[in-house]
PDB file of N, CA and C in Angstrom:
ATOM      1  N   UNK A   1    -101.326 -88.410  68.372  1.00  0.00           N
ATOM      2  CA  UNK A   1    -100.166 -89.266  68.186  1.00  0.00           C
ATOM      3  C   UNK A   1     -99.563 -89.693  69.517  1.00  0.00           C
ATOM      4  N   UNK A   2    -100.032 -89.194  70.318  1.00  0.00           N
ATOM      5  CA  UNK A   2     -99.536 -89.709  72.089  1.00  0.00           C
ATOM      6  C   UNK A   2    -100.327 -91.093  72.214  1.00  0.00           C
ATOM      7  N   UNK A   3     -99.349 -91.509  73.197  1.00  0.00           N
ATOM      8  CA  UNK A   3     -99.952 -92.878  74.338  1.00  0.00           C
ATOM      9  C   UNK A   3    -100.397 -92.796  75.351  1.00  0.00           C
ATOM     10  N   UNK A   4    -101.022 -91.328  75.666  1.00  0.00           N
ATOM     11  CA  UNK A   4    -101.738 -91.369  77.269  1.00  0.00           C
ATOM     12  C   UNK A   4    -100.448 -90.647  77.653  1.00  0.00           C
ATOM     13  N   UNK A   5    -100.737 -90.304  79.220  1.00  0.00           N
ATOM     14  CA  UNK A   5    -100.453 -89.248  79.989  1.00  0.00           C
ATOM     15  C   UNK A   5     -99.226 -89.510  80.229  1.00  0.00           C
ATOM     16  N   UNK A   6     -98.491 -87.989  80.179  1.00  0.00           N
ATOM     17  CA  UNK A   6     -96.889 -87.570  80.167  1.00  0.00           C
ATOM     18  C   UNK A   6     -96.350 -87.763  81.703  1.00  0.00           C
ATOM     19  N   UNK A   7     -96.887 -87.744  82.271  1.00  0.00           N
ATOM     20  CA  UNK A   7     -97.063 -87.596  83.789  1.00  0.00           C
ATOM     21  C   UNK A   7     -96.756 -88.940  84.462  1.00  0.00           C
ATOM     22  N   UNK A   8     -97.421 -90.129  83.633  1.00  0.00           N
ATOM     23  CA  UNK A   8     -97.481 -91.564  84.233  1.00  0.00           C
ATOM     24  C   UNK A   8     -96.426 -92.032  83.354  1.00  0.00           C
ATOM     25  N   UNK A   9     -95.246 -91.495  82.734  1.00  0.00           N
ATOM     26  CA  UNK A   9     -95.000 -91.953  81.656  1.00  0.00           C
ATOM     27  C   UNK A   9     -93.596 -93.535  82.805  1.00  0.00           C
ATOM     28  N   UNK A  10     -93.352 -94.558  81.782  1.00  0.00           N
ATOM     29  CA  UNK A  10     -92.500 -95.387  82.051  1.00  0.00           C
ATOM     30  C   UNK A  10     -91.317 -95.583  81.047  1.00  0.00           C
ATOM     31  N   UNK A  11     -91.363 -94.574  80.266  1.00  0.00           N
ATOM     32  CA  UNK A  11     -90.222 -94.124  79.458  1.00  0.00           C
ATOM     33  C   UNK A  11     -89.945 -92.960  79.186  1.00  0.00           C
ATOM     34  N   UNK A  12     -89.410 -91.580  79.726  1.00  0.00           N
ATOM     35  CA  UNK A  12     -89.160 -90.903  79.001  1.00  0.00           C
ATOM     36  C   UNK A  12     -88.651 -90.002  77.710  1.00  0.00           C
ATOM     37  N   UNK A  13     -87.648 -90.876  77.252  1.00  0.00           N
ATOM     38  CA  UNK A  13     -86.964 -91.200  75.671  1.00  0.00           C
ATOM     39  C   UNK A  13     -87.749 -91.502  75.038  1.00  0.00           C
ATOM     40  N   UNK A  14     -88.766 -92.779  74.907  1.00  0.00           N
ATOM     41  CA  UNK A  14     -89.745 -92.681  73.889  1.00  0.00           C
ATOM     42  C   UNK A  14     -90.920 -91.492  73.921  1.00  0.00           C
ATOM     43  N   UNK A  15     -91.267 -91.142  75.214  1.00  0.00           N
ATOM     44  CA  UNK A  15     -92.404 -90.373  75.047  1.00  0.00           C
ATOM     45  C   UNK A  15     -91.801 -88.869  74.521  1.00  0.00           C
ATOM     46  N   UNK A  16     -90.348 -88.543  74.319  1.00  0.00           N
ATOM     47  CA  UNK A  16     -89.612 -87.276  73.602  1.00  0.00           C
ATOM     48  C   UNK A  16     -90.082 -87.610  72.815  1.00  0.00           C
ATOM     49  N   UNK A  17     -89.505 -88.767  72.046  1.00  0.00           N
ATOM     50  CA  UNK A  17     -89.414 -89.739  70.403  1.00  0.00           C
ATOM     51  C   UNK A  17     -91.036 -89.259  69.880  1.00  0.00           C
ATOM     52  N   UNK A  18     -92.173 -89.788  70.842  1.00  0.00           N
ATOM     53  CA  UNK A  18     -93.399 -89.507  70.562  1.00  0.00           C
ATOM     54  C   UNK A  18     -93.715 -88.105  70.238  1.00  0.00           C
ATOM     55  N   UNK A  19     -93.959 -87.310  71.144  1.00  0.00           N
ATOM     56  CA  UNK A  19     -93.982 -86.176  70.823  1.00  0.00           C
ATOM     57  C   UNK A  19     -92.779 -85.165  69.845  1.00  0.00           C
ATOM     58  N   UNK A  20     -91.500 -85.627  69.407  1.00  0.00           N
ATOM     59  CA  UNK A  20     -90.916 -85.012  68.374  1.00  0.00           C
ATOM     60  C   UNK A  20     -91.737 -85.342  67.062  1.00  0.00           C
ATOM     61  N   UNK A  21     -91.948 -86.501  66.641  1.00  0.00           N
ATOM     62  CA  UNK A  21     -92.829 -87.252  65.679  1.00  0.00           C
ATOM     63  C   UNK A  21     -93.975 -86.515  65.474  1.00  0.00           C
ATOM     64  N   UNK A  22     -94.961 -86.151  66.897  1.00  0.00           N
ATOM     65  CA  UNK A  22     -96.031 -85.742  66.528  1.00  0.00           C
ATOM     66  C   UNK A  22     -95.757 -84.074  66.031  1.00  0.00           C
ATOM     67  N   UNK A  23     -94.993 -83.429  66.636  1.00  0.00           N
ATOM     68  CA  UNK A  23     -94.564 -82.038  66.083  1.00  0.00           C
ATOM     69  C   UNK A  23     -93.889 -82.034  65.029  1.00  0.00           C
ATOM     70  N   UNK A  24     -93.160 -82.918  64.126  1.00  0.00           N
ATOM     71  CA  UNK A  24     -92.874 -82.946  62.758  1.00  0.00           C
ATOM     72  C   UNK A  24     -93.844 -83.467  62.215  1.00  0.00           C
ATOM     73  N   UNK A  25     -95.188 -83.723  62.599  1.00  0.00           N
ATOM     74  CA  UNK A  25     -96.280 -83.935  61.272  1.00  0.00           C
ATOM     75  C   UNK A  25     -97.026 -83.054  61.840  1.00  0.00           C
ATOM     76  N   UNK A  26     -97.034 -81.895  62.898  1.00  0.00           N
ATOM     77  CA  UNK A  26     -97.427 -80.657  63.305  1.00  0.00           C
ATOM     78  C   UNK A  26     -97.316 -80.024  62.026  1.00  0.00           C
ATOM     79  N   UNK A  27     -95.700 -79.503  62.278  1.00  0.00           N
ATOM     80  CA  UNK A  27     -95.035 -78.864  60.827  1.00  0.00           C
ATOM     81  C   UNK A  27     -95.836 -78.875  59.716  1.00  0.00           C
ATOM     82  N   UNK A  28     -95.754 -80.655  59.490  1.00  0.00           N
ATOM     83  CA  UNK A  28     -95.790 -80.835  58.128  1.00  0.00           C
ATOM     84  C   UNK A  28     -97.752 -80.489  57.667  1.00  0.00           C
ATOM     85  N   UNK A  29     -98.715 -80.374  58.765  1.00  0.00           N
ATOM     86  CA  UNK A  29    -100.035 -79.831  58.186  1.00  0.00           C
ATOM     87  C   UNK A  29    -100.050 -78.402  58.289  1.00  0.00           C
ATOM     88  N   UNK A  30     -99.246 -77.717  58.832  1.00  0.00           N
ATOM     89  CA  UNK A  30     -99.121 -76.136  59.102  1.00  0.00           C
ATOM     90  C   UNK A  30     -98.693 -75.632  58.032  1.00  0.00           C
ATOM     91  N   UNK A  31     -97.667 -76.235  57.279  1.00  0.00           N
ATOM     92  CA  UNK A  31     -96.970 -75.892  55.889  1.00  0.00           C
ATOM     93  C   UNK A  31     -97.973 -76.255  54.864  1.00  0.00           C
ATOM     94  N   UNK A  32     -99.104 -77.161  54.771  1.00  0.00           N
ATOM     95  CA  UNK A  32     -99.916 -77.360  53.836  1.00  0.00           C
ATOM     96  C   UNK A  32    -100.933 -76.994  53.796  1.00  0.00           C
ATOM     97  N   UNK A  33    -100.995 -76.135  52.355  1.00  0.00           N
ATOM     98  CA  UNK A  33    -101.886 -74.999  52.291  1.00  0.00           C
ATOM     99  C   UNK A  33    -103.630 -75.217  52.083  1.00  0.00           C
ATOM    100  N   UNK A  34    -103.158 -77.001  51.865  1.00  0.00           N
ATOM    101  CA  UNK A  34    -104.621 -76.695  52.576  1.00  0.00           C
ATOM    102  C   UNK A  34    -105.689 -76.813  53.836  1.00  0.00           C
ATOM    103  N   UNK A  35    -104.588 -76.112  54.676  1.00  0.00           N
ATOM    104  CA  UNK A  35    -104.832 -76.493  56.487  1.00  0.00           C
ATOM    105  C   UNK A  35    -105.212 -74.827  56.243  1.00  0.00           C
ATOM    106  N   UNK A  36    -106.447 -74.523  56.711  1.00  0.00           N
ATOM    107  CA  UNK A  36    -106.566 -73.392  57.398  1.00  0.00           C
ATOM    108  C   UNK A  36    -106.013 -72.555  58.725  1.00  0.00           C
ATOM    109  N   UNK A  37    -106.667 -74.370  59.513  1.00  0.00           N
ATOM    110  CA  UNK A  37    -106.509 -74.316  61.091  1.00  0.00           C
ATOM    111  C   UNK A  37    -106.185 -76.036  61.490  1.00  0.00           C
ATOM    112  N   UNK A  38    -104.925 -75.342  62.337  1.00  0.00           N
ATOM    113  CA  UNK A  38    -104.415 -76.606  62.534  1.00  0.00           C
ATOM    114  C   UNK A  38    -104.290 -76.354  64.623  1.00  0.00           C
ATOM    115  N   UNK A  39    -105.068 -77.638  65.275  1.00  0.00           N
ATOM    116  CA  UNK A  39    -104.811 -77.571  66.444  1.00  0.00           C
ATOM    117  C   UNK A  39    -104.021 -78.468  67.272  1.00  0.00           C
ATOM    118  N   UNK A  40    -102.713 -78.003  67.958  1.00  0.00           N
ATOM    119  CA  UNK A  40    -102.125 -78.303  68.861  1.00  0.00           C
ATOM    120  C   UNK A  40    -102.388 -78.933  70.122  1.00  0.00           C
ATOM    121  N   UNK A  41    -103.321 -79.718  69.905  1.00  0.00           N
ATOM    122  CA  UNK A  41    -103.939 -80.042  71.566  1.00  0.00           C
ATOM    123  C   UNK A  41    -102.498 -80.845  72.897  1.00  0.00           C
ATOM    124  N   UNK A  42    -102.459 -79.676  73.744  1.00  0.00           N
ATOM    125  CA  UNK A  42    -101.860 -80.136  74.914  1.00  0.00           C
ATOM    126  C   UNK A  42    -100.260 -80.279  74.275  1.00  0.00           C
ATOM    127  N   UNK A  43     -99.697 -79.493  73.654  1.00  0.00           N
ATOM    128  CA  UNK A  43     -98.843 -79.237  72.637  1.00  0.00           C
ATOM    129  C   UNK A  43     -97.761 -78.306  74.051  1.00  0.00           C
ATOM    130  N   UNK A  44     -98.714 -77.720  74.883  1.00  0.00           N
ATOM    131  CA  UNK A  44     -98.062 -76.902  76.062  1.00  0.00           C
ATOM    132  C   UNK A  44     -97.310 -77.601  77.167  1.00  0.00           C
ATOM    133  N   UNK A  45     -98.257 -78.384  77.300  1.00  0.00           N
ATOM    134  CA  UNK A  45     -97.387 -79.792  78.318  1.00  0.00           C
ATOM    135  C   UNK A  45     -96.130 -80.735  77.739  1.00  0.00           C
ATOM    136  N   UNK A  46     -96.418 -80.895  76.463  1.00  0.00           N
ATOM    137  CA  UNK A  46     -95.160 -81.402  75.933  1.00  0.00           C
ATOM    138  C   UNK A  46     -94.085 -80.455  76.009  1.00  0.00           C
ATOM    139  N   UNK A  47     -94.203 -79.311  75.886  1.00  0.00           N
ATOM    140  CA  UNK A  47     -92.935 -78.233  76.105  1.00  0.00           C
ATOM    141  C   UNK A  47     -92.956 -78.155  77.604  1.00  0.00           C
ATOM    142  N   UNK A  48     -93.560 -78.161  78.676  1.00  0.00           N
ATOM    143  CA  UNK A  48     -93.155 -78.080  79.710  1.00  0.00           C
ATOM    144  C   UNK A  48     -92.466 -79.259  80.219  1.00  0.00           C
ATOM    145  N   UNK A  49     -92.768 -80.135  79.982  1.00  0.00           N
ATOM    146  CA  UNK A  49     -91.864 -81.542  80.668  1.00  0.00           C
ATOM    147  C   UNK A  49     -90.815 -81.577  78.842  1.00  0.00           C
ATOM    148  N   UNK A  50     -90.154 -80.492  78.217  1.00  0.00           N
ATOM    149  CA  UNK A  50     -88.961 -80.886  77.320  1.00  0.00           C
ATOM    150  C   UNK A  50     -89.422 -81.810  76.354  1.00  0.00           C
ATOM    151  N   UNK A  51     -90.679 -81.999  76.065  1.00  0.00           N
ATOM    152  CA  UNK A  51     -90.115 -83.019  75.201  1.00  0.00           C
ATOM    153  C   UNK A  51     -90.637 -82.441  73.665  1.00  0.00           C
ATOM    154  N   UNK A  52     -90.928 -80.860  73.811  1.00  0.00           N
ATOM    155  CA  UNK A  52     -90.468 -79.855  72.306  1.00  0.00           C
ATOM    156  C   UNK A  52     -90.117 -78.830  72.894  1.00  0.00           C
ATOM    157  N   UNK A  53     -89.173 -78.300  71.764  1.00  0.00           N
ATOM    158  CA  UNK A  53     -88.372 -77.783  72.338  1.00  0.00           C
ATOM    159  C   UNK A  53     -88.852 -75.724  72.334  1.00  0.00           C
ATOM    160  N   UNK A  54     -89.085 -75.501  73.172  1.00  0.00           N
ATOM    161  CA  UNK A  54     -90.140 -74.376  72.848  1.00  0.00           C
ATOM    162  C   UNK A  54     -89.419 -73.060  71.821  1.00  0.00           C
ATOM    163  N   UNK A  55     -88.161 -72.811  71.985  1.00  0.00           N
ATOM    164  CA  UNK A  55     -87.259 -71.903  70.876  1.00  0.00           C
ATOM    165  C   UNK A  55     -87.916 -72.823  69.684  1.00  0.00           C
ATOM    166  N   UNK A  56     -87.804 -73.485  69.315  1.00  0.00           N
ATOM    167  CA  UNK A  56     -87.994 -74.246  68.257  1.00  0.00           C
ATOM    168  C   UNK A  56     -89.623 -74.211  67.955  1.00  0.00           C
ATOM    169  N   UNK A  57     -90.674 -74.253  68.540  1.00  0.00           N
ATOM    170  CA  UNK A  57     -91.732 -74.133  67.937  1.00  0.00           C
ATOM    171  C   UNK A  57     -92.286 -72.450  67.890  1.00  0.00           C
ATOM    172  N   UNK A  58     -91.538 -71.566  68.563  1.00  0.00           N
ATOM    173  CA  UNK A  58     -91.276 -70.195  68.501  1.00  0.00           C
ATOM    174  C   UNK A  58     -91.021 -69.643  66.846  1.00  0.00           C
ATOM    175  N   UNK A  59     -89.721 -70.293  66.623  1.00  0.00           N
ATOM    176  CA  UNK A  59     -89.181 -70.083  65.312  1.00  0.00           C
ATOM    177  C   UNK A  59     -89.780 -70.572  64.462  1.00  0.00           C
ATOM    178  N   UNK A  60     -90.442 -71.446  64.267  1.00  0.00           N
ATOM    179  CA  UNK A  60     -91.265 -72.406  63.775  1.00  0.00           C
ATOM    180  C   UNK A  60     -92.526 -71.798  62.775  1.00  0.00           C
ATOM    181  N   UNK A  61     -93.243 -70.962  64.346  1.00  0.00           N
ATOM    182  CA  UNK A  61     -94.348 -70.059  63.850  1.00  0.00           C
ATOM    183  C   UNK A  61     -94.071 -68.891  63.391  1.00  0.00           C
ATOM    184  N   UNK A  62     -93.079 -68.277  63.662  1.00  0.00           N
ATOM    185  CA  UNK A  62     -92.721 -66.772  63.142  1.00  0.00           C
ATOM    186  C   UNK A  62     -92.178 -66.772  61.819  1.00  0.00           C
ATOM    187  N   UNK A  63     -91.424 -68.055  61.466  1.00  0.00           N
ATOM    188  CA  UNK A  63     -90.686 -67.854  60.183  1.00  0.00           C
ATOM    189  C   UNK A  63     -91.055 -68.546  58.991  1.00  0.00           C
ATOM    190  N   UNK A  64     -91.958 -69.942  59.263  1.00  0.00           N
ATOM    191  CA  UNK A  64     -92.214 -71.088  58.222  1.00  0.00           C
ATOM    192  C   UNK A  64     -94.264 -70.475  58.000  1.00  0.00           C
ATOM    193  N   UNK A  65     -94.882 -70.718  59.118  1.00  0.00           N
ATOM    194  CA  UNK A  65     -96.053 -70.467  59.369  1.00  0.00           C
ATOM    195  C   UNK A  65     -97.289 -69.658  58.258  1.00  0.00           C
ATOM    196  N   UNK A  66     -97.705 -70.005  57.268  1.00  0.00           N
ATOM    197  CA  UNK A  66     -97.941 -69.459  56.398  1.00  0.00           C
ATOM    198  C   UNK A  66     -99.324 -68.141  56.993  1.00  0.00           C
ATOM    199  N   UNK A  67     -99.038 -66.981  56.421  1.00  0.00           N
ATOM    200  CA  UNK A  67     -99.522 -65.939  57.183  1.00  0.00           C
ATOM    201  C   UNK A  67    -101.096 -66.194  57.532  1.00  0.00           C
ATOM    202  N   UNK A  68    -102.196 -67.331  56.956  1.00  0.00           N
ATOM    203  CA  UNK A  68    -103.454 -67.183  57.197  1.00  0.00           C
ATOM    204  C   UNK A  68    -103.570 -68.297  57.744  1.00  0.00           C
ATOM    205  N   UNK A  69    -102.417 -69.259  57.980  1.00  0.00           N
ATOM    206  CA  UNK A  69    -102.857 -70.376  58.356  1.00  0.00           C
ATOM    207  C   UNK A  69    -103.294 -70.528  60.405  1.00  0.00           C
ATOM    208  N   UNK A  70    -104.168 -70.609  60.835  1.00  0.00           N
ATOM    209  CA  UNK A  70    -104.196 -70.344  62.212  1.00  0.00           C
ATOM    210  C   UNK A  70    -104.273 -71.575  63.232  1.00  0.00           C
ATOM    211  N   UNK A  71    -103.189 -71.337  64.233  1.00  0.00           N
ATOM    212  CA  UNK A  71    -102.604 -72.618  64.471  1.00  0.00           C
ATOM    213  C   UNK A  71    -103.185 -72.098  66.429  1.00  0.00           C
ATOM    214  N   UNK A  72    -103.718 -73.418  67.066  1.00  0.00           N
ATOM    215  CA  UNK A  72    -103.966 -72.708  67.709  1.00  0.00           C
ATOM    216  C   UNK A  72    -103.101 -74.109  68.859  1.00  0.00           C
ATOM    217  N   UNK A  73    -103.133 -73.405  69.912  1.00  0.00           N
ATOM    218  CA  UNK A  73    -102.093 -74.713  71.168  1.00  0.00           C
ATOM    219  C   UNK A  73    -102.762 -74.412  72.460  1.00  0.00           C
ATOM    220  N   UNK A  74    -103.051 -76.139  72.294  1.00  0.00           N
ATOM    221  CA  UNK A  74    -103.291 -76.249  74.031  1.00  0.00           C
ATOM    222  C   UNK A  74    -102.817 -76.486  74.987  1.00  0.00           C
ATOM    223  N   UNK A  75    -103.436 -76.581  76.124  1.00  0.00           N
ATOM    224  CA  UNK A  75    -102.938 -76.892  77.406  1.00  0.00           C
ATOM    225  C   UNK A  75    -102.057 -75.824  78.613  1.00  0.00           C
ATOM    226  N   UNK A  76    -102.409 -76.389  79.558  1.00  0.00           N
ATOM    227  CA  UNK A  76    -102.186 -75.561  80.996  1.00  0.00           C
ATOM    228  C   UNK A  76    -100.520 -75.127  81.033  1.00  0.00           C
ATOM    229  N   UNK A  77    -100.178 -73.557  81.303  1.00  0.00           N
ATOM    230  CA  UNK A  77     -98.627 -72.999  81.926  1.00  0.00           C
ATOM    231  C   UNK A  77     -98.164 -73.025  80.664  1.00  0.00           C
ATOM    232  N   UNK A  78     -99.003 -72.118  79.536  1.00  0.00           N
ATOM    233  CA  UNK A  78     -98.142 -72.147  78.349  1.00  0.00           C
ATOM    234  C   UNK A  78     -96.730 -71.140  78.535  1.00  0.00           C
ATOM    235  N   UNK A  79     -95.758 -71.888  78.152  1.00  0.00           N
ATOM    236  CA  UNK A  79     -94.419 -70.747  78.371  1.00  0.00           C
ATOM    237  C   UNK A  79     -94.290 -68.701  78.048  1.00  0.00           C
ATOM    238  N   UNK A  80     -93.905 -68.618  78.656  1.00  0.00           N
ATOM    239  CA  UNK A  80     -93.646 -67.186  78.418  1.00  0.00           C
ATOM    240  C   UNK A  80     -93.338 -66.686  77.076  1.00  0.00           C
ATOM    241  N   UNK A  81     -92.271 -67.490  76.582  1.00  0.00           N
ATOM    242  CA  UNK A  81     -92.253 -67.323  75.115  1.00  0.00           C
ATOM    243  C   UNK A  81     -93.375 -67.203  74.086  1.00  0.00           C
ATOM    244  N   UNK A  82     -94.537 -68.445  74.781  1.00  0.00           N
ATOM    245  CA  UNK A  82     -95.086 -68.859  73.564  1.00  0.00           C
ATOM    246  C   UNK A  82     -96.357 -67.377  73.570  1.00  0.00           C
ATOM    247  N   UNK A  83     -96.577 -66.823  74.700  1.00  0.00           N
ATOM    248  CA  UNK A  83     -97.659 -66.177  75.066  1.00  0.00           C
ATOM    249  C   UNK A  83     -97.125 -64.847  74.168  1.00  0.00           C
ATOM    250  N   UNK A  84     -96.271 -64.328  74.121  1.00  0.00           N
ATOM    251  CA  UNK A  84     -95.221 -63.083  73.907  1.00  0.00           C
ATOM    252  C   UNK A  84     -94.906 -63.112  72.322  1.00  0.00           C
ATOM    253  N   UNK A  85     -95.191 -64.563  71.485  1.00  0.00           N
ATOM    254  CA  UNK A  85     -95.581 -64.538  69.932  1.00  0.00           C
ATOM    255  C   UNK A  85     -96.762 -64.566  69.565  1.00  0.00           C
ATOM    256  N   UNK A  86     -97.730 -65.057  70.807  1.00  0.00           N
ATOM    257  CA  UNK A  86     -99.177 -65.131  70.225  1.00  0.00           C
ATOM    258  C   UNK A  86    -100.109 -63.911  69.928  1.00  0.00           C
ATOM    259  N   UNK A  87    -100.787 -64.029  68.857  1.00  0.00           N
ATOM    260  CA  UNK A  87    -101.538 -62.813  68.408  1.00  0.00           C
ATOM    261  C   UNK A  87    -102.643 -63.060  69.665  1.00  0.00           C
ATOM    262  N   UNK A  88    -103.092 -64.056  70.256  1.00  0.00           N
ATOM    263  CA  UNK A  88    -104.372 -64.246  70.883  1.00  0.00           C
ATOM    264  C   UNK A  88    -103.966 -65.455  72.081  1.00  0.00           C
ATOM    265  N   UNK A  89    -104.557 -64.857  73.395  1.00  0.00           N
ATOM    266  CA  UNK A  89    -104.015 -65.949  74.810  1.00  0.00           C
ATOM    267  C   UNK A  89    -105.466 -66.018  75.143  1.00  0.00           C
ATOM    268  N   UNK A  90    -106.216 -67.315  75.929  1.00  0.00           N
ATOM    269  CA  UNK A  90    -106.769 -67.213  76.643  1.00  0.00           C
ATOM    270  C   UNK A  90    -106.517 -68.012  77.750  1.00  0.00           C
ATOM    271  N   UNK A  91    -106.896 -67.656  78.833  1.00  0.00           N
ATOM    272  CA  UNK A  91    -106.720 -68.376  80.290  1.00  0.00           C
ATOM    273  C   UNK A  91    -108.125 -69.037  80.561  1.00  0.00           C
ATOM    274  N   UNK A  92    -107.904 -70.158  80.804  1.00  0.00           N
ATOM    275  CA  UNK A  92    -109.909 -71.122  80.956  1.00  0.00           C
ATOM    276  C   UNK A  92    -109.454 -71.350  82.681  1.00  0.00           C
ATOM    277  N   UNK A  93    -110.213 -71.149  83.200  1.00  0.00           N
ATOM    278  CA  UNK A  93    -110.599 -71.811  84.548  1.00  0.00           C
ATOM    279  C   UNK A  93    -111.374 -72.991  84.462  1.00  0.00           C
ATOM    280  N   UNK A  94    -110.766 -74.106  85.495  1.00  0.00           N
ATOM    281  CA  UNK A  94    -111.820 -75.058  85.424  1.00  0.00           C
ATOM    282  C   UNK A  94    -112.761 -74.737  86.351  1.00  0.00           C
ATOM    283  N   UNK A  95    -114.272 -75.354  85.753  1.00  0.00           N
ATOM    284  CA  UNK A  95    -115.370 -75.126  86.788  1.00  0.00           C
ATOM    285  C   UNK A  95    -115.723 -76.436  87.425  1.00  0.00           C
ATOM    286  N   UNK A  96    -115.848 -77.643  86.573  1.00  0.00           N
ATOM    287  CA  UNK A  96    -116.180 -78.657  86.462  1.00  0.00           C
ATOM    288  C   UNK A  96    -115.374 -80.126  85.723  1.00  0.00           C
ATOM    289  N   UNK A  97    -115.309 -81.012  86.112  1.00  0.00           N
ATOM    290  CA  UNK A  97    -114.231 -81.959  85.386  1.00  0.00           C
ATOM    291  C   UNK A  97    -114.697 -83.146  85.519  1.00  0.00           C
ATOM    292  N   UNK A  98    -115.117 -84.382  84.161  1.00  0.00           N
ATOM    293  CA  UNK A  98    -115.358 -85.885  84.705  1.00  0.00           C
ATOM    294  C   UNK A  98    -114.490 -86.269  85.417  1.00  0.00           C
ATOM    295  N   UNK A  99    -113.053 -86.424  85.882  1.00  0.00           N
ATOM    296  CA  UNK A  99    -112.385 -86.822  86.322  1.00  0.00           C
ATOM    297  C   UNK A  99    -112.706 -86.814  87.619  1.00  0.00           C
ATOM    298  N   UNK A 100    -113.632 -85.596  88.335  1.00  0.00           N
ATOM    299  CA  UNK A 100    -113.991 -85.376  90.109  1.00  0.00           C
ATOM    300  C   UNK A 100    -115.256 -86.328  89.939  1.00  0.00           C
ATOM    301  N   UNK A 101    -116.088 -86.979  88.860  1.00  0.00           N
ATOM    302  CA  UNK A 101    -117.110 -87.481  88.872  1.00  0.00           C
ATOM    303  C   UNK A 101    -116.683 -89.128  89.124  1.00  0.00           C
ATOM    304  N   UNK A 102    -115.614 -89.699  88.770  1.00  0.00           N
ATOM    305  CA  UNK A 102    -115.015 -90.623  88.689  1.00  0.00           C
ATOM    306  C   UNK A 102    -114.850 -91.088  87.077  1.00  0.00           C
ATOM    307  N   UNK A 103    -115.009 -90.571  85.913  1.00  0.00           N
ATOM    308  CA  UNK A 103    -115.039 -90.863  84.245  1.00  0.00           C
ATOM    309  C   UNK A 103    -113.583 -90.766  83.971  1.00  0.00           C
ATOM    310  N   UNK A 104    -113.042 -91.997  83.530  1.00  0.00           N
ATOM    311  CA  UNK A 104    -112.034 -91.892  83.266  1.00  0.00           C
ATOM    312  C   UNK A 104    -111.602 -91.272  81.814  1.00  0.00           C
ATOM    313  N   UNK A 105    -110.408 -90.983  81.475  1.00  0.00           N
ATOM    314  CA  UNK A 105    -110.447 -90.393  79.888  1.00  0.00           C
ATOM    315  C   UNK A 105    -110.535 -91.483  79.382  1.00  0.00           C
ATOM    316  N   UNK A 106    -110.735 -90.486  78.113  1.00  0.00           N
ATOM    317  CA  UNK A 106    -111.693 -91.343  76.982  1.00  0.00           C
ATOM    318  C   UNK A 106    -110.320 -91.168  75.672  1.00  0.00           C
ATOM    319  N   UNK A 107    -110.109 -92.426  75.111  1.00  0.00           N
ATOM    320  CA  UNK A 107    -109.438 -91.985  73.552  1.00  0.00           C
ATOM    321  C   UNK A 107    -109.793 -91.807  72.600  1.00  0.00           C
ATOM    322  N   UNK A 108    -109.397 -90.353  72.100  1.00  0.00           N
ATOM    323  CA  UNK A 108    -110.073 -89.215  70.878  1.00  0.00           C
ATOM    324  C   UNK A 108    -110.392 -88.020  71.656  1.00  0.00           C
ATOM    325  N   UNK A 109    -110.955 -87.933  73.106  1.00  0.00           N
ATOM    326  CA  UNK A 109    -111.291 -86.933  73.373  1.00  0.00           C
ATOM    327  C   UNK A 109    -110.438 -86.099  74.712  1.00  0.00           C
ATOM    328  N   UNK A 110    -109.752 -87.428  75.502  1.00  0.00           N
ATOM    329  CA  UNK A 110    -108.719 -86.167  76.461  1.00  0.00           C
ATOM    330  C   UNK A 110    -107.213 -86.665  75.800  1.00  0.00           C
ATOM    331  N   UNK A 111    -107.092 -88.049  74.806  1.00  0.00           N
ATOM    332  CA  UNK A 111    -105.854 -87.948  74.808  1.00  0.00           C
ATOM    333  C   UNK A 111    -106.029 -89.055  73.451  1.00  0.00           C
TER     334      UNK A 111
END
């Protein structure tokens, strides 16, 4: 549900607007039972530049979160909070990246 990178952004108010939107239809497949697994991609960067609010997707998972449903979130400097509710963290090192090759992203697959 994003427009490309948070980083280059030329609005910040809409790109909140964007990402609140995309985390209320987060919600809304996490609550439906027939989501097993629902993934958060880069869901971490939107909480680091504010634009979710991380108490809020904290509470989110601990209290609404249906117990088998497994929700998983990406992206780099996930908050302290979020690491400290998670049943499961992993840390990826990069080894390799198209981006050092000159490949620019692609839409569907980095954003």
């Amino acid at each position: 549900m994003g427009e490309g990178f948070t980083w280059e952004t030329q609005d910040k108010s809409r790109d909140t607007e964007m990402a609140q939107a995309a985390w209320e239809k987060a919600k809304e497949l996490i609550r439906d039972p027939a989501n097993h697994m629902v993934l958060l991609d880069e869901i971490n960067i939107a909480i680091r530049y504010d634009y979710v609010d991380v108490a809020e997707v904290v509470t989110f998972l601990r209290d609404e979160k249906p117990p088998m449903t497994h929700v998983v979130l990406t992206g780099r400097n996930a908050h302290d909070d979020l690491i400290e509710a998670a049943d499961l963290v992993t840390e990826m090192e990069l080894v390799k990246h198209p981006f050092r090759s000159g490949i620019k992203a692609q839409i569907g697959v980095e954003f």
